[in-house]
PDB file of N, CA and C in Angstrom:
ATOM      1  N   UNK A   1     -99.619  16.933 205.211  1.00  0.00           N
ATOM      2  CA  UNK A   1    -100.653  16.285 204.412  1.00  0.00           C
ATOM      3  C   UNK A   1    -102.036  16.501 205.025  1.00  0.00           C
ATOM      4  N   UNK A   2    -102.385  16.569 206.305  1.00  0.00           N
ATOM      5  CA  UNK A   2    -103.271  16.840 206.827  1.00  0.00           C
ATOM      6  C   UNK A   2    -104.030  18.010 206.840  1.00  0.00           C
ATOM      7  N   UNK A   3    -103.078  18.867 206.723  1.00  0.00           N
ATOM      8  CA  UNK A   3    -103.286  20.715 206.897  1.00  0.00           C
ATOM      9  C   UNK A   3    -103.993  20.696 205.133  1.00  0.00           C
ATOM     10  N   UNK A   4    -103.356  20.129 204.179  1.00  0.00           N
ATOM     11  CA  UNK A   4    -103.736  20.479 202.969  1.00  0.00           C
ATOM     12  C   UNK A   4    -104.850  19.962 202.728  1.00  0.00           C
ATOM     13  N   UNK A   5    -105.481  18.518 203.501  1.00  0.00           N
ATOM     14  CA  UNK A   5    -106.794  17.590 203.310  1.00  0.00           C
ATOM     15  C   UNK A   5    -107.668  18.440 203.822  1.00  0.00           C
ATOM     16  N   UNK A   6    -107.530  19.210 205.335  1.00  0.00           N
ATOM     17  CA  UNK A   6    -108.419  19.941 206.000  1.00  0.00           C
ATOM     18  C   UNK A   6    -109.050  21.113 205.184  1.00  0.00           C
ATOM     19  N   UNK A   7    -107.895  21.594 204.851  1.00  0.00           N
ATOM     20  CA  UNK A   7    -107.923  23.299 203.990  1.00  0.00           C
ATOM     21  C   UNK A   7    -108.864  22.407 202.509  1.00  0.00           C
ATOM     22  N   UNK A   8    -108.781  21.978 202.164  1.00  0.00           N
ATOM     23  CA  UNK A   8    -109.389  21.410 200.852  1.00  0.00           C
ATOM     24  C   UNK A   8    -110.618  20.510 201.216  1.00  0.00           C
ATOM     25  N   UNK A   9    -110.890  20.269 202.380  1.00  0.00           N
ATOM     26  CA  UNK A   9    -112.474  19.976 202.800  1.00  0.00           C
ATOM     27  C   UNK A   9    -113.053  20.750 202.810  1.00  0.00           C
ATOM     28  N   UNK A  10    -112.899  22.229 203.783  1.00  0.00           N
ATOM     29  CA  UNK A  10    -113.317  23.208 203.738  1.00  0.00           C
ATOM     30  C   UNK A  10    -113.529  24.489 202.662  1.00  0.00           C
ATOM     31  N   UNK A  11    -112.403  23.944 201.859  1.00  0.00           N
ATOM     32  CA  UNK A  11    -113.328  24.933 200.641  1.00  0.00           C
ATOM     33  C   UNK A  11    -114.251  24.153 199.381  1.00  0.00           C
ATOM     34  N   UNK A  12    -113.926  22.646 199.654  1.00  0.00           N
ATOM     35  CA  UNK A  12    -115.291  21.892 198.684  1.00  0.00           C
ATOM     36  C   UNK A  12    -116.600  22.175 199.379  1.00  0.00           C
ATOM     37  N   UNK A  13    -116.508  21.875 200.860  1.00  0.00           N
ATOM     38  CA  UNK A  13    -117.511  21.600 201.554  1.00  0.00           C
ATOM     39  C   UNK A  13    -118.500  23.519 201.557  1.00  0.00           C
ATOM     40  N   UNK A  14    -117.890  24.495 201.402  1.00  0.00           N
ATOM     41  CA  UNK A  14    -118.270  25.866 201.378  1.00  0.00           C
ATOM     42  C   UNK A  14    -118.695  25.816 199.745  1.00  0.00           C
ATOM     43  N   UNK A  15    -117.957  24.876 199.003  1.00  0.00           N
ATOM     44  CA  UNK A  15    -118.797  25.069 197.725  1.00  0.00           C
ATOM     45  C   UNK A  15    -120.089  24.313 197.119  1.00  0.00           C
ATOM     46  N   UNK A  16    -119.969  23.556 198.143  1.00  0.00           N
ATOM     47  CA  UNK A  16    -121.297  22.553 198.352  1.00  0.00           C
ATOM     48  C   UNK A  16    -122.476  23.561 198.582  1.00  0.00           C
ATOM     49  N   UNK A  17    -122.012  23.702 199.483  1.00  0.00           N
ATOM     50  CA  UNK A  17    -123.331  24.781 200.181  1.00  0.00           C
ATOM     51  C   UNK A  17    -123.715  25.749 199.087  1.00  0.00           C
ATOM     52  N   UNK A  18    -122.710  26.454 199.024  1.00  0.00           N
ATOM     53  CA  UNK A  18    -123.596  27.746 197.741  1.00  0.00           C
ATOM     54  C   UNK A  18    -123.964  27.058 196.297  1.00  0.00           C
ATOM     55  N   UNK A  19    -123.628  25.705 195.423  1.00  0.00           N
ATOM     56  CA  UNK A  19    -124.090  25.218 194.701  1.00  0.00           C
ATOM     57  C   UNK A  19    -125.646  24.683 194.937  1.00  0.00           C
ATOM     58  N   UNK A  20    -125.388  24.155 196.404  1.00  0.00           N
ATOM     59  CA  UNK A  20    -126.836  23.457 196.968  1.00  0.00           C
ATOM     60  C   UNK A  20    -127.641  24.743 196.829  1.00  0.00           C
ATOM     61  N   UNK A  21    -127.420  26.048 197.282  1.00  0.00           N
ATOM     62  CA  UNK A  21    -128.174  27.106 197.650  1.00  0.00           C
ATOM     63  C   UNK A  21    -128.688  27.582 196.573  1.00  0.00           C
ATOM     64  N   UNK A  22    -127.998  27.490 195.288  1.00  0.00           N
ATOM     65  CA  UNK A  22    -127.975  27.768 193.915  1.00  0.00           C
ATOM     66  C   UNK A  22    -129.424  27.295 193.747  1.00  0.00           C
ATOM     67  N   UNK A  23    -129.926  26.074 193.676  1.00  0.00           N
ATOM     68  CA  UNK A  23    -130.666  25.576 192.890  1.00  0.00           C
ATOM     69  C   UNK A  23    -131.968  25.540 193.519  1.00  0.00           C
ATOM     70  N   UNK A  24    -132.778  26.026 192.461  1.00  0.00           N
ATOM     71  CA  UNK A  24    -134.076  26.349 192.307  1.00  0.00           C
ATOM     72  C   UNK A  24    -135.154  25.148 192.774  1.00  0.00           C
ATOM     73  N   UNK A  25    -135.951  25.738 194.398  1.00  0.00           N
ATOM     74  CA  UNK A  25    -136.843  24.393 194.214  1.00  0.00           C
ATOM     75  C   UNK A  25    -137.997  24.816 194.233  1.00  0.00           C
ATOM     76  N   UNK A  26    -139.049  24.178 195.188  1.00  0.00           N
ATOM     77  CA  UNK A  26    -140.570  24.852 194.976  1.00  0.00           C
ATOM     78  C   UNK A  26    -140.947  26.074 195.290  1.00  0.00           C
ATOM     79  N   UNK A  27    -140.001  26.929 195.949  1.00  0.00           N
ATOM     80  CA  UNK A  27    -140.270  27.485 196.249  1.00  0.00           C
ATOM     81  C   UNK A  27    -139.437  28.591 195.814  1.00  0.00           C
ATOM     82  N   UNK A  28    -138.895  28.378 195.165  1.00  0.00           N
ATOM     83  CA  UNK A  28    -137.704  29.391 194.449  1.00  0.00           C
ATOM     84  C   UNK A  28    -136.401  29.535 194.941  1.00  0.00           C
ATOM     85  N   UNK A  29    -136.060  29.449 196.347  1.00  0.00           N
ATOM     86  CA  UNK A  29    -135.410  29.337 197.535  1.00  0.00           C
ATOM     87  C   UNK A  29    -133.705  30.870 196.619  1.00  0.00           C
ATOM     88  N   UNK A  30    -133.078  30.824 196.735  1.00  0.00           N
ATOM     89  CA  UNK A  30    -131.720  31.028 196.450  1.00  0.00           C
ATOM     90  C   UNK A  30    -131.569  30.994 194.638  1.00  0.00           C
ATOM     91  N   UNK A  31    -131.982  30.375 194.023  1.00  0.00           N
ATOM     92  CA  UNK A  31    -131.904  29.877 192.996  1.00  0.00           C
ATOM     93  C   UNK A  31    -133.292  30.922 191.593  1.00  0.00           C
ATOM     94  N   UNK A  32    -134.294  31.563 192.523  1.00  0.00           N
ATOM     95  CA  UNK A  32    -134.983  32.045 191.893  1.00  0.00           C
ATOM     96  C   UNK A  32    -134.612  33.808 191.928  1.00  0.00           C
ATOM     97  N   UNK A  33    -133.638  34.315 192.842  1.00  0.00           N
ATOM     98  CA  UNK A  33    -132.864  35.281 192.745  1.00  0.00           C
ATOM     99  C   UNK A  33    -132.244  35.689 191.196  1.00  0.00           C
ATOM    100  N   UNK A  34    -132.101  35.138 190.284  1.00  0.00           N
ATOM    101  CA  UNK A  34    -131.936  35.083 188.821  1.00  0.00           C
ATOM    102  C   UNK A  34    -130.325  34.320 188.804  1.00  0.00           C
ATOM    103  N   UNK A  35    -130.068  33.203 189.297  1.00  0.00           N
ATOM    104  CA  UNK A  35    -128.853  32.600 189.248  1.00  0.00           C
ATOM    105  C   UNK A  35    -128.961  31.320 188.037  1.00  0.00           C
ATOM    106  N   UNK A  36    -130.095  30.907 188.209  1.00  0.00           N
ATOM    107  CA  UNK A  36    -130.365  29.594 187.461  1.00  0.00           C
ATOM    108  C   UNK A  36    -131.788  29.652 186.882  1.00  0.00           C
ATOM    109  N   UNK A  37    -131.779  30.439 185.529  1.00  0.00           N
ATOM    110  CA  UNK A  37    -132.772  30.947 184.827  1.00  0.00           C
ATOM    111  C   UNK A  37    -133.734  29.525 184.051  1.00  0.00           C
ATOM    112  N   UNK A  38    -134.909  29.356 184.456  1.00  0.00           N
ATOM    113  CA  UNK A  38    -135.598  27.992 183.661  1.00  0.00           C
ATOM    114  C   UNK A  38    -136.649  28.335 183.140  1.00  0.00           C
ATOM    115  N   UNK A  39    -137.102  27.501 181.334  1.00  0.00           N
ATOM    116  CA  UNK A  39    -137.331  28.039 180.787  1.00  0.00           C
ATOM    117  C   UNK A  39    -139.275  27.611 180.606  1.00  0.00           C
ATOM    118  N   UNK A  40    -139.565  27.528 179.572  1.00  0.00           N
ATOM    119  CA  UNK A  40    -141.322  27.250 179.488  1.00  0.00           C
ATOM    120  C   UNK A  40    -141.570  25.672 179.376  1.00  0.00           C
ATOM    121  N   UNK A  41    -140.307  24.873 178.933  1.00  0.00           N
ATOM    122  CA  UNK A  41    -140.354  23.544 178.336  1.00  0.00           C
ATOM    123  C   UNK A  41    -139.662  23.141 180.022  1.00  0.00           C
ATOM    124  N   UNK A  42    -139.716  23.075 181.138  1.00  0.00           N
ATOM    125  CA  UNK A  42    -138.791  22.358 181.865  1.00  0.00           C
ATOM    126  C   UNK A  42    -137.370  23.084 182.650  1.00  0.00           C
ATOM    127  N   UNK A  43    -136.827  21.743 182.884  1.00  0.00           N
ATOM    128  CA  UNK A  43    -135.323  22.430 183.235  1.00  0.00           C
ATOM    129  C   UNK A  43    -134.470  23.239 182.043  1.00  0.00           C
ATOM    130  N   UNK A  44    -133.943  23.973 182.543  1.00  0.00           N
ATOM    131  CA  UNK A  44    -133.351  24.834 181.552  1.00  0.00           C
ATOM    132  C   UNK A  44    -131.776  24.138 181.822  1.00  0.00           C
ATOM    133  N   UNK A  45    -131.164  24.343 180.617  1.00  0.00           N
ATOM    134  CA  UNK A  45    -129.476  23.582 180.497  1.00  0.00           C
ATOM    135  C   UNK A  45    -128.337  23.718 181.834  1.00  0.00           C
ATOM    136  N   UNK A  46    -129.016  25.465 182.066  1.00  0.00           N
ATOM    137  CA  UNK A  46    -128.145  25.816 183.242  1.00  0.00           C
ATOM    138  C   UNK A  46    -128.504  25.037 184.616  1.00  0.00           C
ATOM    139  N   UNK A  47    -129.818  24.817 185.084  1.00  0.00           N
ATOM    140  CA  UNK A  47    -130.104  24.027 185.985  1.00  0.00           C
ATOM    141  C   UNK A  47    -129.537  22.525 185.880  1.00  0.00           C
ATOM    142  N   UNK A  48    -129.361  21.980 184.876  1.00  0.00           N
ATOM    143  CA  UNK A  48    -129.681  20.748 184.707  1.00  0.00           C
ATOM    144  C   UNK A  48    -127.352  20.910 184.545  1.00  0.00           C
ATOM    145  N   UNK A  49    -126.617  21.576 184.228  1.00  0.00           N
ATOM    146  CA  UNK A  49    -125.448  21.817 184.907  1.00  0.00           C
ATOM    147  C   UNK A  49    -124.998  22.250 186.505  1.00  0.00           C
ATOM    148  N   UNK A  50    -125.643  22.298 186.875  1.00  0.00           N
ATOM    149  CA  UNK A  50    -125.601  23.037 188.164  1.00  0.00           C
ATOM    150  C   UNK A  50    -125.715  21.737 188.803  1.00  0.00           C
ATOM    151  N   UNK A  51    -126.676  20.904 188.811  1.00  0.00           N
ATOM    152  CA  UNK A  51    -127.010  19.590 188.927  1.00  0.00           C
ATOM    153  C   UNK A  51    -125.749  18.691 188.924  1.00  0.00           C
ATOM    154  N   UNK A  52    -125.218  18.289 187.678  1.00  0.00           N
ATOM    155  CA  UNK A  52    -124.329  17.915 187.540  1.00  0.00           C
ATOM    156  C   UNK A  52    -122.615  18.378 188.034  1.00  0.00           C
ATOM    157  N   UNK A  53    -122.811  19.701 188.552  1.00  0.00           N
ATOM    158  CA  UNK A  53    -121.536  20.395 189.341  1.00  0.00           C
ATOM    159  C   UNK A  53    -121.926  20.218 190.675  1.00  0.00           C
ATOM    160  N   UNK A  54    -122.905  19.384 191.348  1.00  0.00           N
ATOM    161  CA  UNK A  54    -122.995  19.400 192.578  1.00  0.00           C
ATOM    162  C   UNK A  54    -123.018  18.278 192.679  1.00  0.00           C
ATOM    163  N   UNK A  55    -123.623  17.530 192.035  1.00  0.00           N
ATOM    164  CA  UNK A  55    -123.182  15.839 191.942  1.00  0.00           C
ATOM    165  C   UNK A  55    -121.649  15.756 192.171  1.00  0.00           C
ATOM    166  N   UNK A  56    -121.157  16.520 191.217  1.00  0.00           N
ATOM    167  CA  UNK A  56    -119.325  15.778 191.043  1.00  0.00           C
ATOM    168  C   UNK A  56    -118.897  16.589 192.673  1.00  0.00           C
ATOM    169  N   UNK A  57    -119.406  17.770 192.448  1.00  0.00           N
ATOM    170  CA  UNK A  57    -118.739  17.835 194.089  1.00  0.00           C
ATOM    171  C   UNK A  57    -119.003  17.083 195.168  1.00  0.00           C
ATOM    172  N   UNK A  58    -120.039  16.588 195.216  1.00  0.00           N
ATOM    173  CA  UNK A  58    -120.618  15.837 196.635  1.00  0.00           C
ATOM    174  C   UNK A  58    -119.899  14.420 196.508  1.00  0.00           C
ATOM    175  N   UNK A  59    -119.245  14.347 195.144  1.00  0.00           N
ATOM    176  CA  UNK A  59    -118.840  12.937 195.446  1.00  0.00           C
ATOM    177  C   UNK A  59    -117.172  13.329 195.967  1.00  0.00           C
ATOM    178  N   UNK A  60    -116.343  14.258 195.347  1.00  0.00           N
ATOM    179  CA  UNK A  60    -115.257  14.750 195.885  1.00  0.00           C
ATOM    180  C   UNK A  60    -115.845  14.788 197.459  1.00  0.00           C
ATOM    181  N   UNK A  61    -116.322  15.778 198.388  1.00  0.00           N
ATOM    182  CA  UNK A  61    -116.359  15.870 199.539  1.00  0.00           C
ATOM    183  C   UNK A  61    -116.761  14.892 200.305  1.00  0.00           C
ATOM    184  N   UNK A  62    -117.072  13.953 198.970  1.00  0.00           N
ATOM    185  CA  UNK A  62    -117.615  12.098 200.029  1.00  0.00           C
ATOM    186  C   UNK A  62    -115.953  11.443 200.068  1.00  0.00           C
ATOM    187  N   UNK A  63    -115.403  11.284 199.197  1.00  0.00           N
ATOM    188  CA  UNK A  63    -114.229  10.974 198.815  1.00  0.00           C
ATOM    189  C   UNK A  63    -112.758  11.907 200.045  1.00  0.00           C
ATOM    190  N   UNK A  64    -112.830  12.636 199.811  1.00  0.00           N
ATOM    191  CA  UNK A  64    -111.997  13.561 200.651  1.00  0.00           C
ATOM    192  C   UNK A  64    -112.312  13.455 202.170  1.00  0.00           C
ATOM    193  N   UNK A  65    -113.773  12.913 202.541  1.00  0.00           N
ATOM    194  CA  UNK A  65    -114.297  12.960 204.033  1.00  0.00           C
ATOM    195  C   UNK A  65    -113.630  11.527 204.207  1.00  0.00           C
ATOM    196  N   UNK A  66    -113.734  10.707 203.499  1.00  0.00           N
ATOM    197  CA  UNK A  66    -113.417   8.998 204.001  1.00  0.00           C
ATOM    198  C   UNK A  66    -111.701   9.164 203.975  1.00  0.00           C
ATOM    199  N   UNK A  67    -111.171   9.866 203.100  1.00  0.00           N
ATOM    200  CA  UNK A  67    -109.427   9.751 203.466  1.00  0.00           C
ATOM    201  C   UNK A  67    -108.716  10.454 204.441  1.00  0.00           C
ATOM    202  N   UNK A  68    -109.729  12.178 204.541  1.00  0.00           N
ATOM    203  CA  UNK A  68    -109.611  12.084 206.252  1.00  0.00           C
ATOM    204  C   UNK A  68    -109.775  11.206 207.267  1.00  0.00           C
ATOM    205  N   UNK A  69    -110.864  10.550 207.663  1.00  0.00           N
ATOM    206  CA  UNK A  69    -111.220   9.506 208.434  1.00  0.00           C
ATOM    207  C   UNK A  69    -109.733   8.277 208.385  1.00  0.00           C
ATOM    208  N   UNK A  70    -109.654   8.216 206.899  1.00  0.00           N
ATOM    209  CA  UNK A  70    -108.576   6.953 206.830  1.00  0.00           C
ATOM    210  C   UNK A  70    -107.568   7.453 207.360  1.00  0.00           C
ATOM    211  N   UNK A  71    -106.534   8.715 207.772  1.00  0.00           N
ATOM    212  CA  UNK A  71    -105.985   9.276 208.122  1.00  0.00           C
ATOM    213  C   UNK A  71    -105.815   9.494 209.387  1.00  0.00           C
ATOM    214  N   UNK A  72    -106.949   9.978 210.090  1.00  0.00           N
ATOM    215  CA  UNK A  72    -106.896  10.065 211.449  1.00  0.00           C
ATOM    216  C   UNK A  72    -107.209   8.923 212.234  1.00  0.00           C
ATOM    217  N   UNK A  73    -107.354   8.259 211.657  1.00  0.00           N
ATOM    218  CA  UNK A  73    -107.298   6.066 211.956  1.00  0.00           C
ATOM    219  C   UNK A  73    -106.167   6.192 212.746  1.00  0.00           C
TER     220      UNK A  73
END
């Protein structure tokens, strides 16, 4: 059970990162590479999903970090 919690931290937590890296800030960072195209009115749909796929992950890798912890208790 442990081996499968670990292995499954590590590939949310690697998808954290390149979602985080994804998104477009002042400076264009990762995100202005043409991954997350925005348009003349604002956020564009794809940003404003990307958003919302990093939200739900960060709460999985919040979730998955505390039942490790509860685990190795």
């Amino acid at each position: 059970m442990l081996f499968v919690l670990v292995a499954f931290h590590i590939m949310v937590s690697i998808g954290l990162i390149v979602l985080i890296l994804m998104h477009s800030g002042r400076e264009g960072g990762l995100g202005g590479l043409g991954f997350t195209p925005t348009s003349h009115g604002g956020t564009h749909i794809v940003e404003r999903m990307l958003t919302r796929y990093t939200i739900a992950l960060a709460v999985i890798w919040f979730v998955d970090t505390v039942a490790l912890f509860r685990l190795l208790k």
